[in-house]
PDB file of N, CA and C in Angstrom:
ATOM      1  N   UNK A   1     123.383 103.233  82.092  1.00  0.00           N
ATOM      2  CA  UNK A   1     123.446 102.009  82.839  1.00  0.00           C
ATOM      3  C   UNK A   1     123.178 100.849  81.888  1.00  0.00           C
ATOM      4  N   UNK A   2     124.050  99.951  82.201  1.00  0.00           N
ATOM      5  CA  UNK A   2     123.946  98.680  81.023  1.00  0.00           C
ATOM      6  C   UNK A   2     124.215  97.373  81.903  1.00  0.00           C
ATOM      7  N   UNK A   3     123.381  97.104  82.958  1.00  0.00           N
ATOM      8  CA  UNK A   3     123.479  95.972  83.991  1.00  0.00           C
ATOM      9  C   UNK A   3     123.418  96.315  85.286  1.00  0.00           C
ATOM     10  N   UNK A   4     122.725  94.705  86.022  1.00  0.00           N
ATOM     11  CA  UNK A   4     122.481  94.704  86.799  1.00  0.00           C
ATOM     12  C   UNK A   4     123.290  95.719  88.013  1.00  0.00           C
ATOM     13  N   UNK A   5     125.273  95.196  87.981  1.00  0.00           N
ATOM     14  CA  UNK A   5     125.788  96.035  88.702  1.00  0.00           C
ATOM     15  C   UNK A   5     126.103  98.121  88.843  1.00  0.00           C
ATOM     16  N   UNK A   6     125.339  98.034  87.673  1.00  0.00           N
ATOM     17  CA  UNK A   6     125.294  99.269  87.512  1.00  0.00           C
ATOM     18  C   UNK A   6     124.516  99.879  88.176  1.00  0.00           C
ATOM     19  N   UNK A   7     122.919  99.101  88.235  1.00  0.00           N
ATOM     20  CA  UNK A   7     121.880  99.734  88.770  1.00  0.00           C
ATOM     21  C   UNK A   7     122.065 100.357  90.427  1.00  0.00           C
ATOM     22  N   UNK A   8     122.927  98.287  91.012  1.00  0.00           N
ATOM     23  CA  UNK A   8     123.287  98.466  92.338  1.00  0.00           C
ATOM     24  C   UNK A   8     124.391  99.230  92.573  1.00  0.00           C
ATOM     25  N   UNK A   9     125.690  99.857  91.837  1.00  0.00           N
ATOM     26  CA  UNK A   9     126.617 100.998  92.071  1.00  0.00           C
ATOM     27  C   UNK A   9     125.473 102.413  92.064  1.00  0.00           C
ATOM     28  N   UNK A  10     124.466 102.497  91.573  1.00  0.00           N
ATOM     29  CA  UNK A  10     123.537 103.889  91.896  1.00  0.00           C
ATOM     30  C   UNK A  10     122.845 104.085  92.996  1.00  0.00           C
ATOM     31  N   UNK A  11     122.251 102.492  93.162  1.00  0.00           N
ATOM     32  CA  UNK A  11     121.434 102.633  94.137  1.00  0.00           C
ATOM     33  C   UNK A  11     122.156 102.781  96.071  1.00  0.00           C
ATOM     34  N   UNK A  12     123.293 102.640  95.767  1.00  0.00           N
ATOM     35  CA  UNK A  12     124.702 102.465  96.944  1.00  0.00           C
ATOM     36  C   UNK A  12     124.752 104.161  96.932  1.00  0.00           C
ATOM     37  N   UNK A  13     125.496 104.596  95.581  1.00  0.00           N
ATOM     38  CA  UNK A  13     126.005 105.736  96.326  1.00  0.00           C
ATOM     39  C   UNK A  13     125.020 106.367  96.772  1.00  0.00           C
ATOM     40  N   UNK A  14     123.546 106.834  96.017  1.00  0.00           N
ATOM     41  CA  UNK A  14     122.724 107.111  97.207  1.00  0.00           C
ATOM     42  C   UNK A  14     122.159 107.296  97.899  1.00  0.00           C
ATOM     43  N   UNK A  15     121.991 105.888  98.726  1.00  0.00           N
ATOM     44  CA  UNK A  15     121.608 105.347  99.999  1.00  0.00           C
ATOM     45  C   UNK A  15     122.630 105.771 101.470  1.00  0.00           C
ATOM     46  N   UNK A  16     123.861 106.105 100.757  1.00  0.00           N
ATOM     47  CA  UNK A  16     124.841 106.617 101.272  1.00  0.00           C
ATOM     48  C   UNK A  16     124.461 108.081 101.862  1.00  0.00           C
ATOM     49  N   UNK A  17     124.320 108.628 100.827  1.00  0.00           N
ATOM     50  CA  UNK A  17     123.484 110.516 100.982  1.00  0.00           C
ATOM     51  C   UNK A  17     122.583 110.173 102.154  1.00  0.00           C
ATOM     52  N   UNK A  18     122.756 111.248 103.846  1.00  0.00           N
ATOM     53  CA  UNK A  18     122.238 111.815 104.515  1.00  0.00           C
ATOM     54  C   UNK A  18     121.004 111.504 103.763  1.00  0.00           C
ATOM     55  N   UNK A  19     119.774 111.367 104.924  1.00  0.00           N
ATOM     56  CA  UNK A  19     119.015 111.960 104.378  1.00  0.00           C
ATOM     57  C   UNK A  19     118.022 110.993 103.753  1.00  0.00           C
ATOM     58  N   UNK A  20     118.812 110.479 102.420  1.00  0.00           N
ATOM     59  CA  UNK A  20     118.449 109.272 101.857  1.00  0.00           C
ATOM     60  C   UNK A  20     118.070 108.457 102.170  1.00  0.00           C
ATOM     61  N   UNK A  21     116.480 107.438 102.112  1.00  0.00           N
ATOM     62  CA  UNK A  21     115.956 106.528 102.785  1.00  0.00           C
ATOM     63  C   UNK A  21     115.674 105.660 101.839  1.00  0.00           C
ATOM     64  N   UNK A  22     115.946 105.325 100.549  1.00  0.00           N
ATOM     65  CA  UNK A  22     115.079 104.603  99.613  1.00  0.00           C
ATOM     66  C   UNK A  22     115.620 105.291  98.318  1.00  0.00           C
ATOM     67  N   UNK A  23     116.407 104.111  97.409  1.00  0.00           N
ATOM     68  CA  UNK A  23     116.371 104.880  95.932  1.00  0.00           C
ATOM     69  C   UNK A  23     116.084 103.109  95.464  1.00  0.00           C
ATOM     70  N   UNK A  24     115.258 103.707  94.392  1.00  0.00           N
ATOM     71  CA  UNK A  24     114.790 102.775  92.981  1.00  0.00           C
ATOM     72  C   UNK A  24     115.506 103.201  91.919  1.00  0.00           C
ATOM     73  N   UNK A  25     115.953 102.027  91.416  1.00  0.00           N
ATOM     74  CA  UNK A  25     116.717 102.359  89.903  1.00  0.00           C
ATOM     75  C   UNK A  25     116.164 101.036  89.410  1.00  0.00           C
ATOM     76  N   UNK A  26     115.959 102.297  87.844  1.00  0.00           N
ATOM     77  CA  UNK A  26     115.163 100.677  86.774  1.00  0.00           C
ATOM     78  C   UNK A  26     116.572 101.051  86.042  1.00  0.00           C
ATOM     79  N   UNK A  27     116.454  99.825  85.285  1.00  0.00           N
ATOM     80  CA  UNK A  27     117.514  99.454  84.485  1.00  0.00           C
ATOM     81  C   UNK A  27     116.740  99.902  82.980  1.00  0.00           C
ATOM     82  N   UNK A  28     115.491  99.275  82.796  1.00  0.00           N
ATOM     83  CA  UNK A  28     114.625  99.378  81.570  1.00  0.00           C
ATOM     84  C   UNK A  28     114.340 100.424  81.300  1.00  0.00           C
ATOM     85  N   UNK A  29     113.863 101.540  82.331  1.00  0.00           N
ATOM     86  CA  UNK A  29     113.172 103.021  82.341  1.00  0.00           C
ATOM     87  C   UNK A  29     114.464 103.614  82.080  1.00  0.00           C
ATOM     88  N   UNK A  30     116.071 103.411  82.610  1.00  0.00           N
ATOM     89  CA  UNK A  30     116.529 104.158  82.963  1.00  0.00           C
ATOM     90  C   UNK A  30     116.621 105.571  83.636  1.00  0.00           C
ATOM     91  N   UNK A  31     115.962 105.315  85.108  1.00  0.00           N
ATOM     92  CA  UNK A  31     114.614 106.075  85.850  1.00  0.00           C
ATOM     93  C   UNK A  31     115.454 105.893  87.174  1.00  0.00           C
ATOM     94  N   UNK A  32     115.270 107.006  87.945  1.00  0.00           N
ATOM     95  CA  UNK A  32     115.724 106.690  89.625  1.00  0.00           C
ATOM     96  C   UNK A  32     114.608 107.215  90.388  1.00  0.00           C
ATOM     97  N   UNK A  33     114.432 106.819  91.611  1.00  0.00           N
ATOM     98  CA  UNK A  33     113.331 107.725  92.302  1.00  0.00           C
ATOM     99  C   UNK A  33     113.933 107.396  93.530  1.00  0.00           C
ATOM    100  N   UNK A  34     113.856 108.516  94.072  1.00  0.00           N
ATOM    101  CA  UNK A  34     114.431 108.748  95.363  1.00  0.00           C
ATOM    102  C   UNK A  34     113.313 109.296  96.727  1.00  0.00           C
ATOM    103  N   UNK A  35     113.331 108.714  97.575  1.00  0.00           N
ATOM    104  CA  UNK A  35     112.703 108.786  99.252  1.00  0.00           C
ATOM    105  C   UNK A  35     113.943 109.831  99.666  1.00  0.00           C
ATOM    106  N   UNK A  36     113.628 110.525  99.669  1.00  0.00           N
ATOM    107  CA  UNK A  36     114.499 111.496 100.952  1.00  0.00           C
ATOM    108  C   UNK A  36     113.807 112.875 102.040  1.00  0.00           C
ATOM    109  N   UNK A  37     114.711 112.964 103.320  1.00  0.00           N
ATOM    110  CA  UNK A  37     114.151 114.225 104.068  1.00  0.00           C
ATOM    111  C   UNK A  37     115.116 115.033 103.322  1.00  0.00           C
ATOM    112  N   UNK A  38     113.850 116.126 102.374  1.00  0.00           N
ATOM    113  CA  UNK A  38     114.726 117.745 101.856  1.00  0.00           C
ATOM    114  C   UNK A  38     115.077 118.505 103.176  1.00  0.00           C
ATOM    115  N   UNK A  39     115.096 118.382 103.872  1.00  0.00           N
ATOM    116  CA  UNK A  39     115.791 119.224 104.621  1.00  0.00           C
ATOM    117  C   UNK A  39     117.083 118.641 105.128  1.00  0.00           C
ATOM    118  N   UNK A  40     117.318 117.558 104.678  1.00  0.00           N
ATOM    119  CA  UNK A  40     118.844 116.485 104.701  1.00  0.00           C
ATOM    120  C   UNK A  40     119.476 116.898 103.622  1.00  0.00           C
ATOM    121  N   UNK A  41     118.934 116.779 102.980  1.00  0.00           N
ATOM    122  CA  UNK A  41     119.637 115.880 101.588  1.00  0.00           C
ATOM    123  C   UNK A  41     118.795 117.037  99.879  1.00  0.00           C
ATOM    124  N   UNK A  42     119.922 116.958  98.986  1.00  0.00           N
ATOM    125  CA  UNK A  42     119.495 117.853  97.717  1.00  0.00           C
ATOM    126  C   UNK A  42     119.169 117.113  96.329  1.00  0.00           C
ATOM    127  N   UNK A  43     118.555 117.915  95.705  1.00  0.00           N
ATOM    128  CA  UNK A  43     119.050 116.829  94.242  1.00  0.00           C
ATOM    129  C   UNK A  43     120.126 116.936  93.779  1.00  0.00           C
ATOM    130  N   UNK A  44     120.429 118.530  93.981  1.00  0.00           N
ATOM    131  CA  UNK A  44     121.690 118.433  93.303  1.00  0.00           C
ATOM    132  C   UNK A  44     123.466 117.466  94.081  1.00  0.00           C
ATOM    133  N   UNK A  45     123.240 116.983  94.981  1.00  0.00           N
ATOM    134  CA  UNK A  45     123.269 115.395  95.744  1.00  0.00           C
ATOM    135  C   UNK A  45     123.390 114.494  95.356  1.00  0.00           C
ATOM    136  N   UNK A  46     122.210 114.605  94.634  1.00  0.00           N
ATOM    137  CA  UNK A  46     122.189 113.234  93.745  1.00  0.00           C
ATOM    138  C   UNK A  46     122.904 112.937  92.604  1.00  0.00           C
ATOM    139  N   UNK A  47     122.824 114.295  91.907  1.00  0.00           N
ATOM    140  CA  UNK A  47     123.186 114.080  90.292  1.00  0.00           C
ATOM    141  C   UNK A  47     124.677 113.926  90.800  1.00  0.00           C
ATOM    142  N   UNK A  48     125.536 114.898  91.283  1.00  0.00           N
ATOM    143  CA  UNK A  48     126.869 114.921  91.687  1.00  0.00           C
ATOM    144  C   UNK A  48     127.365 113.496  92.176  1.00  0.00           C
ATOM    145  N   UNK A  49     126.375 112.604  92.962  1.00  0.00           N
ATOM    146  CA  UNK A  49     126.867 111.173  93.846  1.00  0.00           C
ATOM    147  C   UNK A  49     127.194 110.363  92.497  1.00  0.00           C
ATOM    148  N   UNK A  50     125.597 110.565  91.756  1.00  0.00           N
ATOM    149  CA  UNK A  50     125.387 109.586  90.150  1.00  0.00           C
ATOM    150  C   UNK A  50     127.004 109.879  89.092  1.00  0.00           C
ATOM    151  N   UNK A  51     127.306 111.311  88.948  1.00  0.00           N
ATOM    152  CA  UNK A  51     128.404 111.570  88.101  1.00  0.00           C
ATOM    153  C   UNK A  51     129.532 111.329  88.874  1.00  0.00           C
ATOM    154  N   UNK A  52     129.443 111.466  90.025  1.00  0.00           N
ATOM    155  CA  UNK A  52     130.747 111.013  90.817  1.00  0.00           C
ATOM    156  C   UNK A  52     131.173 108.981  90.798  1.00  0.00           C
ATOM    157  N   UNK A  53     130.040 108.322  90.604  1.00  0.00           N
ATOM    158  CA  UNK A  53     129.750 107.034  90.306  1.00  0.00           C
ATOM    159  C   UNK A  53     130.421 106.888  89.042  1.00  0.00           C
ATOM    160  N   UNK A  54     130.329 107.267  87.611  1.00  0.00           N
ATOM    161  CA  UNK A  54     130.819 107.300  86.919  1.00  0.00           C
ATOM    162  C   UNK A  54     129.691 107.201  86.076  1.00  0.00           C
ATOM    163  N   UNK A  55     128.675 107.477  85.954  1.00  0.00           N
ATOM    164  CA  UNK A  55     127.078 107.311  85.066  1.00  0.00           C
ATOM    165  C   UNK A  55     126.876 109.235  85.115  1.00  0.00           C
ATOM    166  N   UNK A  56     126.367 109.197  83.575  1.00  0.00           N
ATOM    167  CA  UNK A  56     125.784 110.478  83.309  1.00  0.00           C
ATOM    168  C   UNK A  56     124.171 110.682  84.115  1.00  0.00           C
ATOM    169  N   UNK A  57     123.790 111.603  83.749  1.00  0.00           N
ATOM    170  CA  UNK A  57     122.700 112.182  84.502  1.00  0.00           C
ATOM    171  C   UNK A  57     122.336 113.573  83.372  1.00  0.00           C
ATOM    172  N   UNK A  58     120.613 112.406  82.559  1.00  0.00           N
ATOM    173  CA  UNK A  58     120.085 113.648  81.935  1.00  0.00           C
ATOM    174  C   UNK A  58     119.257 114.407  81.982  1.00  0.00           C
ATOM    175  N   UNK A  59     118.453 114.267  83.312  1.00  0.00           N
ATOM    176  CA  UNK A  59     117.456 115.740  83.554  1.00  0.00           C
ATOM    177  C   UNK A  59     117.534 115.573  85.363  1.00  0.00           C
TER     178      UNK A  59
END
């Protein structure tokens, strides 16, 4: 991620994800933290929404 609209294309797709109640994305940390019900929603959810966005995903 290299800008502001980047952060907000992560934090969209997902908020989108079932489930999903709350994502934080730093731009500086290059860090996400996610609010979700696990019984909605996966990580592996996430990483797939993030690479489907067009941003890598390294742990």
């Amino acid at each position: 991620m290299t800008c502001m609209g980047c952060v907000n294309s992560v934090k969209n797709v997902l908020e989108k994800i079932p489930g999903v109640s709350n994502a934080n994305v730093s731009l500086e940390q290059q860090q996400v933290t996610i609010e979700y019900d696990a019984s909605r929603a996966h990580t592996d959810q996430f990483r797939e929404a993030i690479k489907d966005a067009g941003f890598e995903v390294e742990n």
